[in-house]
PDB file of N, CA and C in Angstrom:
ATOM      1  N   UNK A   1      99.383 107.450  71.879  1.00  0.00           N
ATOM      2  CA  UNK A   1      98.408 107.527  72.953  1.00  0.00           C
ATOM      3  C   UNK A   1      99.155 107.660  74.273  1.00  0.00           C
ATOM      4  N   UNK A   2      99.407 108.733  74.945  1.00  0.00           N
ATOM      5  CA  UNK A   2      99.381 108.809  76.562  1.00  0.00           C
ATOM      6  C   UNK A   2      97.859 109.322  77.237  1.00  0.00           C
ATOM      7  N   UNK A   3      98.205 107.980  78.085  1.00  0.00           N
ATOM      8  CA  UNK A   3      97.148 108.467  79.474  1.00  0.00           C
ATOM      9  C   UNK A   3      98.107 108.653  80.733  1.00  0.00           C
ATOM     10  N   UNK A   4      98.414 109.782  81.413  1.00  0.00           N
ATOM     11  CA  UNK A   4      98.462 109.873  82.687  1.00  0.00           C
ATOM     12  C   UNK A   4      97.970 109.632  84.079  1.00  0.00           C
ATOM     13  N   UNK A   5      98.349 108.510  84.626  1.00  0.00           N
ATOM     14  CA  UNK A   5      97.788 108.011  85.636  1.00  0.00           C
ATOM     15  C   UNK A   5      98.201 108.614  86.956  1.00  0.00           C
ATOM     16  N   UNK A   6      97.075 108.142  88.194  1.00  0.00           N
ATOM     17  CA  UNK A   6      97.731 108.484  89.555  1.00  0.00           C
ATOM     18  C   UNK A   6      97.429 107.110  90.071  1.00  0.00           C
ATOM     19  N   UNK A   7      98.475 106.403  90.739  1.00  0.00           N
ATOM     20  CA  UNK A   7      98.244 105.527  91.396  1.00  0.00           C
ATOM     21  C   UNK A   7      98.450 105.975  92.780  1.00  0.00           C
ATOM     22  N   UNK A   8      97.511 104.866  93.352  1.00  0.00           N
ATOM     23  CA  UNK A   8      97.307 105.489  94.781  1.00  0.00           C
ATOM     24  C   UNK A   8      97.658 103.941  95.651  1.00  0.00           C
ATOM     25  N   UNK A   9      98.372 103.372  96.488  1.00  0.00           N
ATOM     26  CA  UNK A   9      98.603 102.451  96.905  1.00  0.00           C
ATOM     27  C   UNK A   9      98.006 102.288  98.134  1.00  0.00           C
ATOM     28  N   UNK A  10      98.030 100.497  98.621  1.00  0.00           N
ATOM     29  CA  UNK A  10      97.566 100.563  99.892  1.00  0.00           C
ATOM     30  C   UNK A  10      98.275 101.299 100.479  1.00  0.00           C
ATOM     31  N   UNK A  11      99.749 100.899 100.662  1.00  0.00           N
ATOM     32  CA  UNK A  11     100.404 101.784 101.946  1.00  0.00           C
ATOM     33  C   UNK A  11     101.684 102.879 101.045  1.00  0.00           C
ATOM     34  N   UNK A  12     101.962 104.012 101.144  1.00  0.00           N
ATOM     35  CA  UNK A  12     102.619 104.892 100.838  1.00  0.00           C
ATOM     36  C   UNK A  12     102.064 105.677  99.677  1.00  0.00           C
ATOM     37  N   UNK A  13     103.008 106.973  99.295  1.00  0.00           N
ATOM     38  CA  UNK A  13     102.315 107.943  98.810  1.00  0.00           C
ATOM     39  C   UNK A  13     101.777 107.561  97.440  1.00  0.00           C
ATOM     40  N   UNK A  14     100.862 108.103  97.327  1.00  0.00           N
ATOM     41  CA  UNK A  14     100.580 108.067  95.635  1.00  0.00           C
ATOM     42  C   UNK A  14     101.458 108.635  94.412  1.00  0.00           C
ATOM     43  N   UNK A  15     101.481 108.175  93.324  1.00  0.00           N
ATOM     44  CA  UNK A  15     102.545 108.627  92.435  1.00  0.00           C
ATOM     45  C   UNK A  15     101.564 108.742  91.390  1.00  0.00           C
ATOM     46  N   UNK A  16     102.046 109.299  90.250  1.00  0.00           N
ATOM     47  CA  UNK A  16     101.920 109.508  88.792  1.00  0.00           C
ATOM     48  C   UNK A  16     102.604 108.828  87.816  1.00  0.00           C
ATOM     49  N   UNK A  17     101.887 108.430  86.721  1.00  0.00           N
ATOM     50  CA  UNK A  17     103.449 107.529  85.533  1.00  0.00           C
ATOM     51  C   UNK A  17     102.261 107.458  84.383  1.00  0.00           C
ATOM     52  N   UNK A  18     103.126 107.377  83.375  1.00  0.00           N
ATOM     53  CA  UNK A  18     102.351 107.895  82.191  1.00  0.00           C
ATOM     54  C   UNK A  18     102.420 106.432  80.929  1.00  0.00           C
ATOM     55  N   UNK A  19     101.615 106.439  80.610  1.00  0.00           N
ATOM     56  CA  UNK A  19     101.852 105.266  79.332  1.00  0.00           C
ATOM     57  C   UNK A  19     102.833 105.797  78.092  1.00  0.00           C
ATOM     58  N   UNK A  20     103.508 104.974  77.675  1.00  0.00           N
ATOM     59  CA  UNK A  20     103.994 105.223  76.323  1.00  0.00           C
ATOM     60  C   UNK A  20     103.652 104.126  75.236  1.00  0.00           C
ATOM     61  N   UNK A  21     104.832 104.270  74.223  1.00  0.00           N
ATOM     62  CA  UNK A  21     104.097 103.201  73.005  1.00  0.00           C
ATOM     63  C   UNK A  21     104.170 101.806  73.371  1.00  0.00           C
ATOM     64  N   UNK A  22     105.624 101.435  74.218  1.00  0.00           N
ATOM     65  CA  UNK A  22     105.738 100.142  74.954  1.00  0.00           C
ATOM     66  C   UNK A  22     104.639  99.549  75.858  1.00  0.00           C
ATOM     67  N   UNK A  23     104.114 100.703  76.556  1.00  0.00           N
ATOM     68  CA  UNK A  23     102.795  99.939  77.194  1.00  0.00           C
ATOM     69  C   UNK A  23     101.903  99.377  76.678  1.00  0.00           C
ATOM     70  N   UNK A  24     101.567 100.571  75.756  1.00  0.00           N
ATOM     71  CA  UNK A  24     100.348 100.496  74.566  1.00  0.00           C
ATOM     72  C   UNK A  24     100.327  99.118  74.083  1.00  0.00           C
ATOM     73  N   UNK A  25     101.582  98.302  73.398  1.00  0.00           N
ATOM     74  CA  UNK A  25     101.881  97.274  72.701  1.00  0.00           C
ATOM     75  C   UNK A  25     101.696  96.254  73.119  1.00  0.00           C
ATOM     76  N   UNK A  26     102.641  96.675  75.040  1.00  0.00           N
ATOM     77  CA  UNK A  26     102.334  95.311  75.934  1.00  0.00           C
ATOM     78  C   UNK A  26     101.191  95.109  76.384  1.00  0.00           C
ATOM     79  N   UNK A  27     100.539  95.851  76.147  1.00  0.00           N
ATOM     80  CA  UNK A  27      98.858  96.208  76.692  1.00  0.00           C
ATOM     81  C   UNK A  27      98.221  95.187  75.310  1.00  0.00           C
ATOM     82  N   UNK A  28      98.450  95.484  74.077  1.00  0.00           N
ATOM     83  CA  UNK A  28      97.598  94.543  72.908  1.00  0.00           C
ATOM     84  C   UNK A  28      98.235  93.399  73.095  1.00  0.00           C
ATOM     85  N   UNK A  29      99.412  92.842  72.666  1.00  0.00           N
ATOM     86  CA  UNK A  29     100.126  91.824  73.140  1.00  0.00           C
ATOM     87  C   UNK A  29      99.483  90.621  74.405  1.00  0.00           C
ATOM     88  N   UNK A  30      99.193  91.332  75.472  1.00  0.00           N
ATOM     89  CA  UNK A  30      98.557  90.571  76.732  1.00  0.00           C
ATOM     90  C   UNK A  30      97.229  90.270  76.413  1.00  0.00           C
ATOM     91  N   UNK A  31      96.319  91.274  76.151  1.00  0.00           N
ATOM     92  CA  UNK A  31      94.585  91.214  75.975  1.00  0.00           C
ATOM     93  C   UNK A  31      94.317  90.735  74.702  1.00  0.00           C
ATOM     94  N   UNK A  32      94.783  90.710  73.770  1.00  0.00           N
ATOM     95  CA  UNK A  32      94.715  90.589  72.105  1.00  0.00           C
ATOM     96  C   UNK A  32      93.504  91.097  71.585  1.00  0.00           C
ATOM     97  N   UNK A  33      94.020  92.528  72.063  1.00  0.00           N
ATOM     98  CA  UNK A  33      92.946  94.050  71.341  1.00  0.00           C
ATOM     99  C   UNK A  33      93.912  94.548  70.748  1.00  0.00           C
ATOM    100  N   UNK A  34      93.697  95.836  70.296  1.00  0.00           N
ATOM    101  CA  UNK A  34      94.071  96.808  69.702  1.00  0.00           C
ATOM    102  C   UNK A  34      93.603  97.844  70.199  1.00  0.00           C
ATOM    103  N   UNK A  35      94.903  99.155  70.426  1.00  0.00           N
ATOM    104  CA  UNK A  35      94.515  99.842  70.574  1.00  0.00           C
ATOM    105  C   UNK A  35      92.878 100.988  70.582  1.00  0.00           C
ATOM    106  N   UNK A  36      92.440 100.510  69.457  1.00  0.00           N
ATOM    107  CA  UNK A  36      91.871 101.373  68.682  1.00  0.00           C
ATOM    108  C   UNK A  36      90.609 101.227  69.846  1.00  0.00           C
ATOM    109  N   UNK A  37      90.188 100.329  70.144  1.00  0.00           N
ATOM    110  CA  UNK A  37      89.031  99.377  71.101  1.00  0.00           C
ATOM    111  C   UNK A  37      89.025 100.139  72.449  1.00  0.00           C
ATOM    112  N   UNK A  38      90.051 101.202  72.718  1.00  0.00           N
ATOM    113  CA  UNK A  38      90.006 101.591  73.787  1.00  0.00           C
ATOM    114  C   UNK A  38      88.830 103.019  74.062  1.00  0.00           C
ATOM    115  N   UNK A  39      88.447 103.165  72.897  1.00  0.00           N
ATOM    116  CA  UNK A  39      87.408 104.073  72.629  1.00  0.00           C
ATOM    117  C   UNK A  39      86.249 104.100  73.042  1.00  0.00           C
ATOM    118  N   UNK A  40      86.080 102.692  73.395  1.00  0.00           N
ATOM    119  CA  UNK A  40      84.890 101.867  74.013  1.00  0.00           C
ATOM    120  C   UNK A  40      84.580 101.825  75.138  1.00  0.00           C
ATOM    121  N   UNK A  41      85.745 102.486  75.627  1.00  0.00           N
ATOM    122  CA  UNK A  41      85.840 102.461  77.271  1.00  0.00           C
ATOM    123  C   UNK A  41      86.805 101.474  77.441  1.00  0.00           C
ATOM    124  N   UNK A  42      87.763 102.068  79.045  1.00  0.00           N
ATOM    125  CA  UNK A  42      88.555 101.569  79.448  1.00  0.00           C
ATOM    126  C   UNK A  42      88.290 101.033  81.007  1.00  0.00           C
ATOM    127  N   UNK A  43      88.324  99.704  81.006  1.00  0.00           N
ATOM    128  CA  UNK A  43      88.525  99.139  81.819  1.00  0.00           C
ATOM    129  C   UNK A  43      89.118  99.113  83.007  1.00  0.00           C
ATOM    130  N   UNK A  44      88.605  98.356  84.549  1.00  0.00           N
ATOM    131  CA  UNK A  44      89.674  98.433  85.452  1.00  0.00           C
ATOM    132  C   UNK A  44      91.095  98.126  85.254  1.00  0.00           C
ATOM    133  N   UNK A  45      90.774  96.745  84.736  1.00  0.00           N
ATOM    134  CA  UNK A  45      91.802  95.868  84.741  1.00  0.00           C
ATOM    135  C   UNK A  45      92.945  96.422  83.658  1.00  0.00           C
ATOM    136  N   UNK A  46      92.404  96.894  82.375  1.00  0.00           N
ATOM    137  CA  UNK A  46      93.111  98.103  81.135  1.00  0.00           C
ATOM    138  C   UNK A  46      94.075  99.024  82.390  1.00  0.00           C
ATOM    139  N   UNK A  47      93.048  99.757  83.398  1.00  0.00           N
ATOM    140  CA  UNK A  47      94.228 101.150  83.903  1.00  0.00           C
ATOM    141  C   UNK A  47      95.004  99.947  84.972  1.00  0.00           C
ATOM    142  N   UNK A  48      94.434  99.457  85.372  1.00  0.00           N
ATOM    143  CA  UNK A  48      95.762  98.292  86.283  1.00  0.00           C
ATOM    144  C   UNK A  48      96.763  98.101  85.391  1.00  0.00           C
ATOM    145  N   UNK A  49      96.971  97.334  84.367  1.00  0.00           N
ATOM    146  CA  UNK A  49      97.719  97.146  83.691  1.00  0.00           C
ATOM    147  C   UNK A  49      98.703  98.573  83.460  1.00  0.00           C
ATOM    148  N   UNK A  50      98.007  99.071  82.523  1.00  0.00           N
ATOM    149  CA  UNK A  50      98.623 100.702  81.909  1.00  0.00           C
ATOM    150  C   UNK A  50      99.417 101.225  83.401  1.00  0.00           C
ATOM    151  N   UNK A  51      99.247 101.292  84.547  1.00  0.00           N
ATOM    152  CA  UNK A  51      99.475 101.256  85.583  1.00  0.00           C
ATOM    153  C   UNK A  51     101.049 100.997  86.400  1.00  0.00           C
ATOM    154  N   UNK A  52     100.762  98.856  86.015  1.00  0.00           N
ATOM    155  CA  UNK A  52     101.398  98.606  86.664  1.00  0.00           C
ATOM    156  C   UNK A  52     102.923  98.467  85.563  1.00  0.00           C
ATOM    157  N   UNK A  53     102.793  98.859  84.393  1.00  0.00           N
ATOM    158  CA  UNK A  53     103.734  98.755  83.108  1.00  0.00           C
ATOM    159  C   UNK A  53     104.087 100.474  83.099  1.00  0.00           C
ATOM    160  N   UNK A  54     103.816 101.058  83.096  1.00  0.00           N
ATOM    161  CA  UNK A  54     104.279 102.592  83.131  1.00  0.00           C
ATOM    162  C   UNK A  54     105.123 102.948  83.979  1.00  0.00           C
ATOM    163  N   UNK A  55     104.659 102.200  85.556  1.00  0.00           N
ATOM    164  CA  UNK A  55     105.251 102.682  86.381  1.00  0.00           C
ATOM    165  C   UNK A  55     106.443 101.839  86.888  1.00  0.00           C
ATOM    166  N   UNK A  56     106.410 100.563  85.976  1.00  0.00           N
ATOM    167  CA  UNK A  56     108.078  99.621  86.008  1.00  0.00           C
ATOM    168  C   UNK A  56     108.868 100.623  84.750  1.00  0.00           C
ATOM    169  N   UNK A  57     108.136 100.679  83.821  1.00  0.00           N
ATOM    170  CA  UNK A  57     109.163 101.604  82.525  1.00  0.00           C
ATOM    171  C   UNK A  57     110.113 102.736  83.124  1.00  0.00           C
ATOM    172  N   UNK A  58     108.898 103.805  84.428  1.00  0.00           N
ATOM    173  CA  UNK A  58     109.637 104.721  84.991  1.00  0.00           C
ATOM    174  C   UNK A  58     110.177 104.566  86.265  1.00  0.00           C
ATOM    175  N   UNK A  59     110.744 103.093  86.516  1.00  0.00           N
ATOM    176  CA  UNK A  59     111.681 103.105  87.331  1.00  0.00           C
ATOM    177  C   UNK A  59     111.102 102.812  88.996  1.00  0.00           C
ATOM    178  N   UNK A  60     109.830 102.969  88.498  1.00  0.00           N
ATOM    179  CA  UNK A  60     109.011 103.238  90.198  1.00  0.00           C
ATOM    180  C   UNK A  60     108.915 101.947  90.198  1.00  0.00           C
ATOM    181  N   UNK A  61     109.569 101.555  92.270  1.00  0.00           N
ATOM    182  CA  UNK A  61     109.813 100.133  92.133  1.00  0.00           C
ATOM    183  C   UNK A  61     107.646  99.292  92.160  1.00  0.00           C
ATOM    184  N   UNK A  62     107.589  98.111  91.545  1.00  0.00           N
ATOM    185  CA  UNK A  62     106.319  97.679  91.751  1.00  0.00           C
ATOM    186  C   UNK A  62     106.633  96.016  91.981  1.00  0.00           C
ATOM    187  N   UNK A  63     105.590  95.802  92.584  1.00  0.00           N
ATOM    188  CA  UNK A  63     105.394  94.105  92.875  1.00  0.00           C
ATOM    189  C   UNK A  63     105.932  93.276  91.670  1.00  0.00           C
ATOM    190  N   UNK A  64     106.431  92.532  91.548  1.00  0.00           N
ATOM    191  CA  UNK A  64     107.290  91.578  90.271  1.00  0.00           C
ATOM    192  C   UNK A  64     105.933  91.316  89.528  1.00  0.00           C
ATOM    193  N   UNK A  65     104.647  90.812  89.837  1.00  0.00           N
ATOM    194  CA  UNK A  65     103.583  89.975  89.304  1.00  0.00           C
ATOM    195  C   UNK A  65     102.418  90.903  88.948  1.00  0.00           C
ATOM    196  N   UNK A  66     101.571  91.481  88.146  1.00  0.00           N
ATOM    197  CA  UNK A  66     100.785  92.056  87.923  1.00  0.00           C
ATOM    198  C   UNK A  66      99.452  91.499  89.070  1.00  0.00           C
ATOM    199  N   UNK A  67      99.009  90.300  89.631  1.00  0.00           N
ATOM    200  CA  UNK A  67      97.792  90.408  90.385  1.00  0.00           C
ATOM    201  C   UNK A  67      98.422  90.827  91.871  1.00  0.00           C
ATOM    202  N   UNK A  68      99.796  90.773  92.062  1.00  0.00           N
ATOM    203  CA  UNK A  68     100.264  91.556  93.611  1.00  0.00           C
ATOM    204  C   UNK A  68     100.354  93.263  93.220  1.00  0.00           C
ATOM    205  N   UNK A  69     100.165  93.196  92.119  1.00  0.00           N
ATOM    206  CA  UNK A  69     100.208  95.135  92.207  1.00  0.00           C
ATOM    207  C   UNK A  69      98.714  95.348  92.480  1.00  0.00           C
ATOM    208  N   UNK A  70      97.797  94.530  91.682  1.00  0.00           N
ATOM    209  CA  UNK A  70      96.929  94.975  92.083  1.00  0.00           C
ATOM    210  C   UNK A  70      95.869  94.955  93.244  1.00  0.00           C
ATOM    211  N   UNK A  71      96.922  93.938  94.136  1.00  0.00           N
ATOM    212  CA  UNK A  71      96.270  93.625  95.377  1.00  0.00           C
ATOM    213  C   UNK A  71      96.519  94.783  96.393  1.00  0.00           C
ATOM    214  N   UNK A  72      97.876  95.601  95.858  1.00  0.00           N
ATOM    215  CA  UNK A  72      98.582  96.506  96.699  1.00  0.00           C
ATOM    216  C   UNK A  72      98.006  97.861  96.311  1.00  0.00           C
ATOM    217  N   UNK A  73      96.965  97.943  95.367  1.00  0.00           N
ATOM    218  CA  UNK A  73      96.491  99.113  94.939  1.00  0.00           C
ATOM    219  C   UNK A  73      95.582  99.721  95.630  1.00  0.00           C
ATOM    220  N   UNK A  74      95.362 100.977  96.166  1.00  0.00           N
ATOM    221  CA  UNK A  74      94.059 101.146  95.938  1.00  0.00           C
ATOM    222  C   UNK A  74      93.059 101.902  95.187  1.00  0.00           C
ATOM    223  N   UNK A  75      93.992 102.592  94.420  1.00  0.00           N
ATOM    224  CA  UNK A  75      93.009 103.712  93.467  1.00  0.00           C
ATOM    225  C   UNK A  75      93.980 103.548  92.216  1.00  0.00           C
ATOM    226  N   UNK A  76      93.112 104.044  91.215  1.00  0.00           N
ATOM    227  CA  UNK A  76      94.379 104.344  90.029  1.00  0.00           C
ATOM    228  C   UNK A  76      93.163 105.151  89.129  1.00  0.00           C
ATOM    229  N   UNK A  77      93.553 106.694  88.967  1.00  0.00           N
ATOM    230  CA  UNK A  77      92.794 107.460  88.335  1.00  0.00           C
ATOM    231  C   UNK A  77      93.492 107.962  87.439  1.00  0.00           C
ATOM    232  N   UNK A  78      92.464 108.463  86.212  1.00  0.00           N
ATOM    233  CA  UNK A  78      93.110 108.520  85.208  1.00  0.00           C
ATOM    234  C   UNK A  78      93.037 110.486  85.147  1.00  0.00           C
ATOM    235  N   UNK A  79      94.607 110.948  85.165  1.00  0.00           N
ATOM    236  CA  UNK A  79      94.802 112.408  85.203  1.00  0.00           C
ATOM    237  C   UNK A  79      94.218 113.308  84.084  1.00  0.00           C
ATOM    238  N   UNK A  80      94.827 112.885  82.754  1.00  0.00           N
ATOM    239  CA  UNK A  80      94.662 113.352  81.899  1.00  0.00           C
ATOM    240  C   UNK A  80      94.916 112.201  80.494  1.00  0.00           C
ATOM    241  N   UNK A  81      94.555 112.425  79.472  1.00  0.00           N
ATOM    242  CA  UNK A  81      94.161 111.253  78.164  1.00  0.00           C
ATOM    243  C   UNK A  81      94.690 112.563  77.041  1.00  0.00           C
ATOM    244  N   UNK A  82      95.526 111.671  76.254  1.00  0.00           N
ATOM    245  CA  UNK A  82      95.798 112.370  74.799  1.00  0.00           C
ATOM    246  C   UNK A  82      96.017 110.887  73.816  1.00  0.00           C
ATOM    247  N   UNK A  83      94.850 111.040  73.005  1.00  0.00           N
ATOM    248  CA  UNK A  83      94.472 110.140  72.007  1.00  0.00           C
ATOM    249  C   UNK A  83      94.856 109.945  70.623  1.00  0.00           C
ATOM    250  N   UNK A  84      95.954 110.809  70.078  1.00  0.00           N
ATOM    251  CA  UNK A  84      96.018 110.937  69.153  1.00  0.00           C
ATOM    252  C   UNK A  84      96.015 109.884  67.567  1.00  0.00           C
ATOM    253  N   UNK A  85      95.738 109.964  67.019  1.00  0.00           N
ATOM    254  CA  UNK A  85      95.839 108.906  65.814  1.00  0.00           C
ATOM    255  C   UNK A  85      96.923 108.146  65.211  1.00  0.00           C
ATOM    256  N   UNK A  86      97.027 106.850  65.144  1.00  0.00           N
ATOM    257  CA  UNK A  86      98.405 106.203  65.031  1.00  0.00           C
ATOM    258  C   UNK A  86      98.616 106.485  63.917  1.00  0.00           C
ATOM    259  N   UNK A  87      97.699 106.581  62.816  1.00  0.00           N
ATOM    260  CA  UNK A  87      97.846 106.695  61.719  1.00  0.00           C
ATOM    261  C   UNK A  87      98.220 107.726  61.104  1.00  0.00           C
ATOM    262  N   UNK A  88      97.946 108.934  61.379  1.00  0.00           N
ATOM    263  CA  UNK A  88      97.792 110.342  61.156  1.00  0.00           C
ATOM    264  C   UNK A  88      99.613 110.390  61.617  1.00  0.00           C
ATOM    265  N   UNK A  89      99.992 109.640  62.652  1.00  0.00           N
ATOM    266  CA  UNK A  89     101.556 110.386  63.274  1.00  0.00           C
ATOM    267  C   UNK A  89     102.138 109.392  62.198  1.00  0.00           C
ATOM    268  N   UNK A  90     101.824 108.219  61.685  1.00  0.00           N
ATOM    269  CA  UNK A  90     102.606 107.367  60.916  1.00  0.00           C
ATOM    270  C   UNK A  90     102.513 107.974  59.764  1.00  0.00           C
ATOM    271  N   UNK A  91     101.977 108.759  58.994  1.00  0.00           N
ATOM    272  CA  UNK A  91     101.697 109.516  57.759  1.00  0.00           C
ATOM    273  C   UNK A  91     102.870 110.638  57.756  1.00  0.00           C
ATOM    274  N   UNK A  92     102.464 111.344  58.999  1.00  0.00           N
ATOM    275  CA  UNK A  92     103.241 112.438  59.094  1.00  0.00           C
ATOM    276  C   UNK A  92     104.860 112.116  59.513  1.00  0.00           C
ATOM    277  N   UNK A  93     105.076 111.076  59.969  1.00  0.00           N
ATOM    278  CA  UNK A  93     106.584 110.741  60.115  1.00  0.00           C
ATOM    279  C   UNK A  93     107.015 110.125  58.711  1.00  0.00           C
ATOM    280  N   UNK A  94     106.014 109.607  57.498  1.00  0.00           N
ATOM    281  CA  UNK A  94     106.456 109.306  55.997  1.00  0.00           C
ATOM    282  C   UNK A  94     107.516 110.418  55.645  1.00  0.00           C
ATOM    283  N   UNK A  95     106.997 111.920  55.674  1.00  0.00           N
ATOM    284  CA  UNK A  95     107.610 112.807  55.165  1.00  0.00           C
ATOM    285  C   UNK A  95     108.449 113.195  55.355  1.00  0.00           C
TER     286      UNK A  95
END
């Protein structure tokens, strides 16, 4: 699963940063969902997160604490979504 985000901050430019599988994990790990639940709709607090973990993975500096990122936020839209099936890539990496 990548979602491509734009975060938009209180003060300076807006950036882009993308989820990977580490987010994904630290994302179930924190909420104690599963992926799969995200089908249901995604949450503010879901793209805050996805957000503020994507964009420490890629280096972009962020607030140490997840509720100061999101105090420092002000937008976070979601660019583009590719959903693919965990299962279907875990099948296909068997072979």
């Amino acid at each position: 699963m990548k979602i491509r985000l734009q975060v938009t901050p209180i003060e300076g430019d807006p950036y882009e940063c993308e989820t990977n599988l580490f987010v994904i994990v630290a994302w179930e790990r924190k909420f104690k969902r599963q992926a799969s639940s995200l089908a249901n709709g995604i949450g503010a607090e879901d793209l805050a997160f996805f957000a503020f973990e994507s964009a420490r993975a890629a280096g972009i500096t962020t607030p140490l604490a997840f509720d100061e990122f999101i105090k420092k936020t002000k937008a976070i839209d979601v660019v583009s979504e590719d959903a693919p099936s965990f299962t279907e890539a875990a099948v296909s990496d068997a072979h």
